[in-house]
Protein backbone atom coordinates (compact mmCIF):
# COMPACT_ATOMS: atom_id res chain seq x y z
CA UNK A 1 0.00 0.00 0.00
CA UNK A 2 1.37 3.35 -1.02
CA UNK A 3 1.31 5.83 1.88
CA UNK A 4 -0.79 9.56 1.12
CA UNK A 5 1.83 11.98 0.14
CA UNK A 6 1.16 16.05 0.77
CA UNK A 7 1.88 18.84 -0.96
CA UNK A 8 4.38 21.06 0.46
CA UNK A 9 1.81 24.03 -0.02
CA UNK A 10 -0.72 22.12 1.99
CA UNK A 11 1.52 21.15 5.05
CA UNK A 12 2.56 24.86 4.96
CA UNK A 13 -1.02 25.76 5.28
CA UNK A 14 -1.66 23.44 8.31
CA UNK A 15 1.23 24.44 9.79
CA UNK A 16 0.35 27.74 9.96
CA UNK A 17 -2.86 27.21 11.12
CA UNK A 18 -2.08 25.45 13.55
CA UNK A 19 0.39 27.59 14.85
CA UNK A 20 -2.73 30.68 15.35
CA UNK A 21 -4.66 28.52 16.35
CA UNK A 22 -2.50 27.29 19.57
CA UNK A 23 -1.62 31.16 19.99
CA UNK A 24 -5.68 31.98 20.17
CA UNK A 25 -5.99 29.07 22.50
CA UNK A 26 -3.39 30.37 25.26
CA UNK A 27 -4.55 33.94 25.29
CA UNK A 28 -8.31 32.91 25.99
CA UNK A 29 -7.34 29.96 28.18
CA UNK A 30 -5.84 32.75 30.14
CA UNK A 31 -8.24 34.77 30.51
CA UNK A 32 -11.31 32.50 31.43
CA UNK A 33 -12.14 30.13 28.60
CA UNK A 34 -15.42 29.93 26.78
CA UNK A 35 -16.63 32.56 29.42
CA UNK A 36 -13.98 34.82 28.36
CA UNK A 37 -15.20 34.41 24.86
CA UNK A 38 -18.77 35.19 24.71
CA UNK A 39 -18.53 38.26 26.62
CA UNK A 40 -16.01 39.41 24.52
CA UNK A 41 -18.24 38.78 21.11
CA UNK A 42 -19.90 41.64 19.69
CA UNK A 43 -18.64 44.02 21.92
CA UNK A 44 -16.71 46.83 21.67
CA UNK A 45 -12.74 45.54 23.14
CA UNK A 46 -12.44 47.43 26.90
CA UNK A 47 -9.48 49.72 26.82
CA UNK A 48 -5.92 48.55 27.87
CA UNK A 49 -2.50 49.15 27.31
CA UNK A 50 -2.27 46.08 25.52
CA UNK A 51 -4.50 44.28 22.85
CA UNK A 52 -7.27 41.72 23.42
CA UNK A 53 -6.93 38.01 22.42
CA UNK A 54 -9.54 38.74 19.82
CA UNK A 55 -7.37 41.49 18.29
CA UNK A 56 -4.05 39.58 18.54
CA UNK A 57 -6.03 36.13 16.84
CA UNK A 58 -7.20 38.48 14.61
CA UNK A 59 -4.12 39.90 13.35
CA UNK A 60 -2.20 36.67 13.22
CA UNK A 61 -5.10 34.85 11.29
CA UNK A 62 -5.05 38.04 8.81
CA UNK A 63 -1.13 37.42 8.42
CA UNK A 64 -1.86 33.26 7.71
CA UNK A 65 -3.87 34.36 4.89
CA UNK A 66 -1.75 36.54 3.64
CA UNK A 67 1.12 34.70 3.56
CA UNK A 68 -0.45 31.14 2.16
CA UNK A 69 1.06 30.23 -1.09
CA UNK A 70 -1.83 31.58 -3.87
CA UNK A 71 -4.22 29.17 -5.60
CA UNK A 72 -5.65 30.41 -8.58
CA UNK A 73 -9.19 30.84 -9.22
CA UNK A 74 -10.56 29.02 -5.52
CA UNK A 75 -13.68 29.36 -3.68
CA UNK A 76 -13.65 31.58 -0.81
CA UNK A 77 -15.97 31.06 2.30
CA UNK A 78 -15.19 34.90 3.78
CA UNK A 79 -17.06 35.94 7.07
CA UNK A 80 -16.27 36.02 10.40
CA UNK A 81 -16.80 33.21 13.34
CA UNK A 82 -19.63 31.61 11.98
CA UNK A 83 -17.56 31.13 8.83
CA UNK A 84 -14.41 30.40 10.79
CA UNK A 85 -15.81 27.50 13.07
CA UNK A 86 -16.46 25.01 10.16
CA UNK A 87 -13.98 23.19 7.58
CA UNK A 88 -15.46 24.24 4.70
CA UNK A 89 -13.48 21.82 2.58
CA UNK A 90 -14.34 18.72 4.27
CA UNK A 91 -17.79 18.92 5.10
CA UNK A 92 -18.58 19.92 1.01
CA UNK A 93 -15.55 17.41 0.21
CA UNK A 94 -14.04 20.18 -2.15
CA UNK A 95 -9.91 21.20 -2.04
CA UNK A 96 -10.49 24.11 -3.73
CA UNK A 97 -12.12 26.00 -0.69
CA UNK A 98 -10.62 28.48 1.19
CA UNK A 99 -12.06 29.22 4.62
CA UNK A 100 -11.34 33.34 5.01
CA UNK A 101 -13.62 33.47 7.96
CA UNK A 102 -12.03 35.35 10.90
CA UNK A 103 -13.46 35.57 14.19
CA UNK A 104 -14.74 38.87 15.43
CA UNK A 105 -14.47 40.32 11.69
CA UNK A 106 -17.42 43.26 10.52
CA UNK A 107 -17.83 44.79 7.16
CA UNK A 108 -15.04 47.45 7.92
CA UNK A 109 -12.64 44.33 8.49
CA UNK A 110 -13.40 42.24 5.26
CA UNK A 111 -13.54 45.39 3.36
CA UNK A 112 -10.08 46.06 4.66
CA UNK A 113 -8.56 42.40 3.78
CA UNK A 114 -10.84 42.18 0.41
CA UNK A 115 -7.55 42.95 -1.98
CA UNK A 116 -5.85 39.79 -1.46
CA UNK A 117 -8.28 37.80 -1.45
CA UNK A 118 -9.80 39.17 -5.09
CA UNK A 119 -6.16 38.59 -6.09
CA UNK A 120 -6.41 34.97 -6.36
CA UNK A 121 -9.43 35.93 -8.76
CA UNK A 122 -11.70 33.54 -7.28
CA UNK A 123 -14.53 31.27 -9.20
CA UNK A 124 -17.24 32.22 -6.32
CA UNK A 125 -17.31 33.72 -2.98
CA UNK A 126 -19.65 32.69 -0.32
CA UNK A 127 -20.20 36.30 2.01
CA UNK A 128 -21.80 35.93 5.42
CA UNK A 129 -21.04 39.00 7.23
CA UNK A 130 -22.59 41.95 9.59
CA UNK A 131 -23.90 39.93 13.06
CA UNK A 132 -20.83 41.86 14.64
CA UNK A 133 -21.34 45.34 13.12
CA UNK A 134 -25.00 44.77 14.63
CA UNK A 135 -24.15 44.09 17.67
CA UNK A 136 -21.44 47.05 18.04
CA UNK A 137 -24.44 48.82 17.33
CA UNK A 138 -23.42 50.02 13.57
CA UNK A 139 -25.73 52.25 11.99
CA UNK A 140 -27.76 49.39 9.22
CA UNK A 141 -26.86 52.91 6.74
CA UNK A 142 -23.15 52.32 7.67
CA UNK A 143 -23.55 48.14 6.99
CA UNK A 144 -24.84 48.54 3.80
CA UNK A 145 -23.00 50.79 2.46
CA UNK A 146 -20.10 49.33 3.43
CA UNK A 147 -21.33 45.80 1.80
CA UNK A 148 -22.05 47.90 -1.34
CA UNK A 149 -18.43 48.95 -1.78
CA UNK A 150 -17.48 44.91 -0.82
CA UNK A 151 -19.56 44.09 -3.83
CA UNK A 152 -18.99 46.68 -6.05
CA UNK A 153 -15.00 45.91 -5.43
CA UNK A 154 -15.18 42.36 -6.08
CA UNK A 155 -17.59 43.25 -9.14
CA UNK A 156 -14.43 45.67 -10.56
CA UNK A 157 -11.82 43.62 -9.74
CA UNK A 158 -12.27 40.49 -10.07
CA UNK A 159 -16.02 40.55 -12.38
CA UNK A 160 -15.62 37.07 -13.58
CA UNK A 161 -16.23 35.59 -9.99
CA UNK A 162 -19.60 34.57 -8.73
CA UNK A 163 -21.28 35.68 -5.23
CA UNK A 164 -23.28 34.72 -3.15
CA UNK A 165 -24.51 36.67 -0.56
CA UNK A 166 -25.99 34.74 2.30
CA UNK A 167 -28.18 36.23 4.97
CA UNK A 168 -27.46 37.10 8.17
CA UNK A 169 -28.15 34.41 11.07
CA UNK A 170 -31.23 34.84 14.16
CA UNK A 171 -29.69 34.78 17.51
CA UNK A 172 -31.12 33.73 20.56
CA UNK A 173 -32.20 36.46 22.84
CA UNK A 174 -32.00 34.85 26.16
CA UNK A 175 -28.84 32.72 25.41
CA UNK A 176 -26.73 35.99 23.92
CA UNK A 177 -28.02 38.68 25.75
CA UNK A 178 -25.79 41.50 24.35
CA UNK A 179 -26.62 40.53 20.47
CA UNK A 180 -28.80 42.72 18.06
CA UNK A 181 -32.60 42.12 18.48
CA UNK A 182 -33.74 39.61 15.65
CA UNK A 183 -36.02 42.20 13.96
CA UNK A 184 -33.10 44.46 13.74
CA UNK A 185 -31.50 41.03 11.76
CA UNK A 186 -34.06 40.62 9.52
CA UNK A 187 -34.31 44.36 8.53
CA UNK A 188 -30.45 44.21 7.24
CA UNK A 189 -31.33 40.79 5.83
CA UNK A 190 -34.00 42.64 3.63
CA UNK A 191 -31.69 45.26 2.32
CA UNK A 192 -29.33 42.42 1.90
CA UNK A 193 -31.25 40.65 -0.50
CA UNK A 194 -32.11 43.45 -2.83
CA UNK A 195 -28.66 45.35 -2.97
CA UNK A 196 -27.53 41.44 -4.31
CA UNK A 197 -30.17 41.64 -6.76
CA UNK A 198 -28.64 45.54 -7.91
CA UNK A 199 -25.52 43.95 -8.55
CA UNK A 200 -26.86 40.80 -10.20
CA UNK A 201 -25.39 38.55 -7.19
CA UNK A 202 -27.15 35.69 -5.56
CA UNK A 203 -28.75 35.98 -2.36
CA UNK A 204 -28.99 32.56 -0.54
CA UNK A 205 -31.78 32.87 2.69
CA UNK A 206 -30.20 31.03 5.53
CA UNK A 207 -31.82 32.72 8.29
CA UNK A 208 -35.28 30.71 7.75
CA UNK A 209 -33.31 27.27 8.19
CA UNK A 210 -32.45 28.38 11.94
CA UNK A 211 -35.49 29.92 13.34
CA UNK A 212 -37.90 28.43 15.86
CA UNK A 213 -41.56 29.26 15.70
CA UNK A 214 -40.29 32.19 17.47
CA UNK A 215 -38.55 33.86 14.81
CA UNK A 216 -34.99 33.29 17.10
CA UNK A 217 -32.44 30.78 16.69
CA UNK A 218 -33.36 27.51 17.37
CA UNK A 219 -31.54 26.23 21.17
CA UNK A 220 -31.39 23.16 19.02
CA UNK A 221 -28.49 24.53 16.94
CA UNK A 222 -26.73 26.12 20.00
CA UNK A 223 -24.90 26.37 23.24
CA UNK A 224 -24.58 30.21 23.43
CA UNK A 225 -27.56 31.77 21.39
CA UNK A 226 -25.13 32.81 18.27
CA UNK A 227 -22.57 30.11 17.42
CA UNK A 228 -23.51 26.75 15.86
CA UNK A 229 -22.82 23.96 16.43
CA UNK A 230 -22.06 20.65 13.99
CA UNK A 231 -25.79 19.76 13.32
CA UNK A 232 -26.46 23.24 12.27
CA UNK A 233 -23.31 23.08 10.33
CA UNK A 234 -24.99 19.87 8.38
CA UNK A 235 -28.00 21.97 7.63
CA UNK A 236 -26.30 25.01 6.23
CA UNK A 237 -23.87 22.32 4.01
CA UNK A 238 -26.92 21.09 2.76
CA UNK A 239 -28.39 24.55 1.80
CA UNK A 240 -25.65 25.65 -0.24
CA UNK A 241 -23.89 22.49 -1.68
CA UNK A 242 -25.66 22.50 -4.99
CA UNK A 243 -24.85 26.27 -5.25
CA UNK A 244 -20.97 25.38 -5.05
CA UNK A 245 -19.11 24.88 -8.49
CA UNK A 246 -17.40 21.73 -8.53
């Protein structure tokens, strides 16, 4: 039997990775865990002399991405944690996608990282982003116009590649008190769906796979009212799967 041989390009990827990975896990091991976490998401950092484990995972993640060897013409999961938490690759079985989900990330941050990415002039990109903006209590004028100039960027430089916008999750009111009321959600999901249609881009509704008959995210698909976990994962694979080229 012949043993699986790797790619230099891919060990380099895991590698790296890894290595942000085990940096994010000591700075929030240190201060408090999964505790530490959600009181940190979707609020503004507190000051201090030095920067917050989001910030510092942030950064490094940004530099990971940056510095990956470039694969031409892949498809790009961008977002932030909800995008992050899931291997893109493996659950659709597909090499050729790039996870460019970061945790914490707004419209101002993928707006700000959009270059390289539109480099690799990518077939499609899936774009889930704005639960954070929301909940740092953005202006929905300020969201949407900065997901116009995301679009209109990615139409203009790279106007070959196909998007797909994808709606904003429900949270769960009593399990994530400090998020964005659900109506608030839906509103920016609204707008969402018809600045796609202005620019010709697809608009996939996720939000109505995750919703109880209360219009809030089903406990079902959660431990903290905003995150998902792997059986929600399943149902969002199976939403989108025939939407990804293979």
């Amino acid at each position: 039997m012949k043993s699986a041989k790797f790619e230099p390009k891919f060990i380099l990827s895991l590698t790296f990775n890894a290595i942000a990975l085990i940096i994010a896990g000591v700075f929030i091991a240190k201060r408090g865990g999964i505790s530490y976490i959600l009181s940190q998401i979707g609020t503004t950092p507190p000051e201090t002399s030095s920067p917050s484990w989001a910030d510092i995972y942030y950064q490094h993640r940004r530099s990971v991405f940056e510095g990956l060897p470039k694969v031409s013409r892949p498809i790009i999961f961008l977002g932030d944690s909800l995008t992050d938490s899931c291997e893109w690759n493996e659950i659709l079985n597909h090499p050729q996608i790039l996870n460019r989900g970061i945790i914490g990330d707004t419209t101002d941050g993928v707006l700000e990282r959009l270059n390289p990415i539109l480099a690799s002039q990518p077939r499609q990109i899936f774009l889930m982003i704005g639960i954070n903006d929301l909940a740092r209590k953005k202006d929905l004028s300020e969201i949407l116009a900065n997901y116009q100039q995301i679009l209109a960027t990615i139409q203009q430089q790279s106007p070959q590649t196909e998007v797909y916008v994808k709606s904003v999750l429900p949270i769960h009111p009593r399990l994530f008190e400090e998020g964005p009321s659900n109506e608030l959600i839906r509103n920016l999901n609204t707008q969402l769906q018809q600045l796609s249609d202005n620019f010709s881009y697809s608009y996939i509704d996720l939000h109505r796979q995750f919703v109880d008959e209360n219009q809030q995210l089903d406990e079902r698909y959660t431990l903290d009212g905003l995150h998902l976990n792997g059986t929600a994962y399943l149902i969002w694979k199976a939403a989108i799967e025939n939407y990804v080229d293979r």
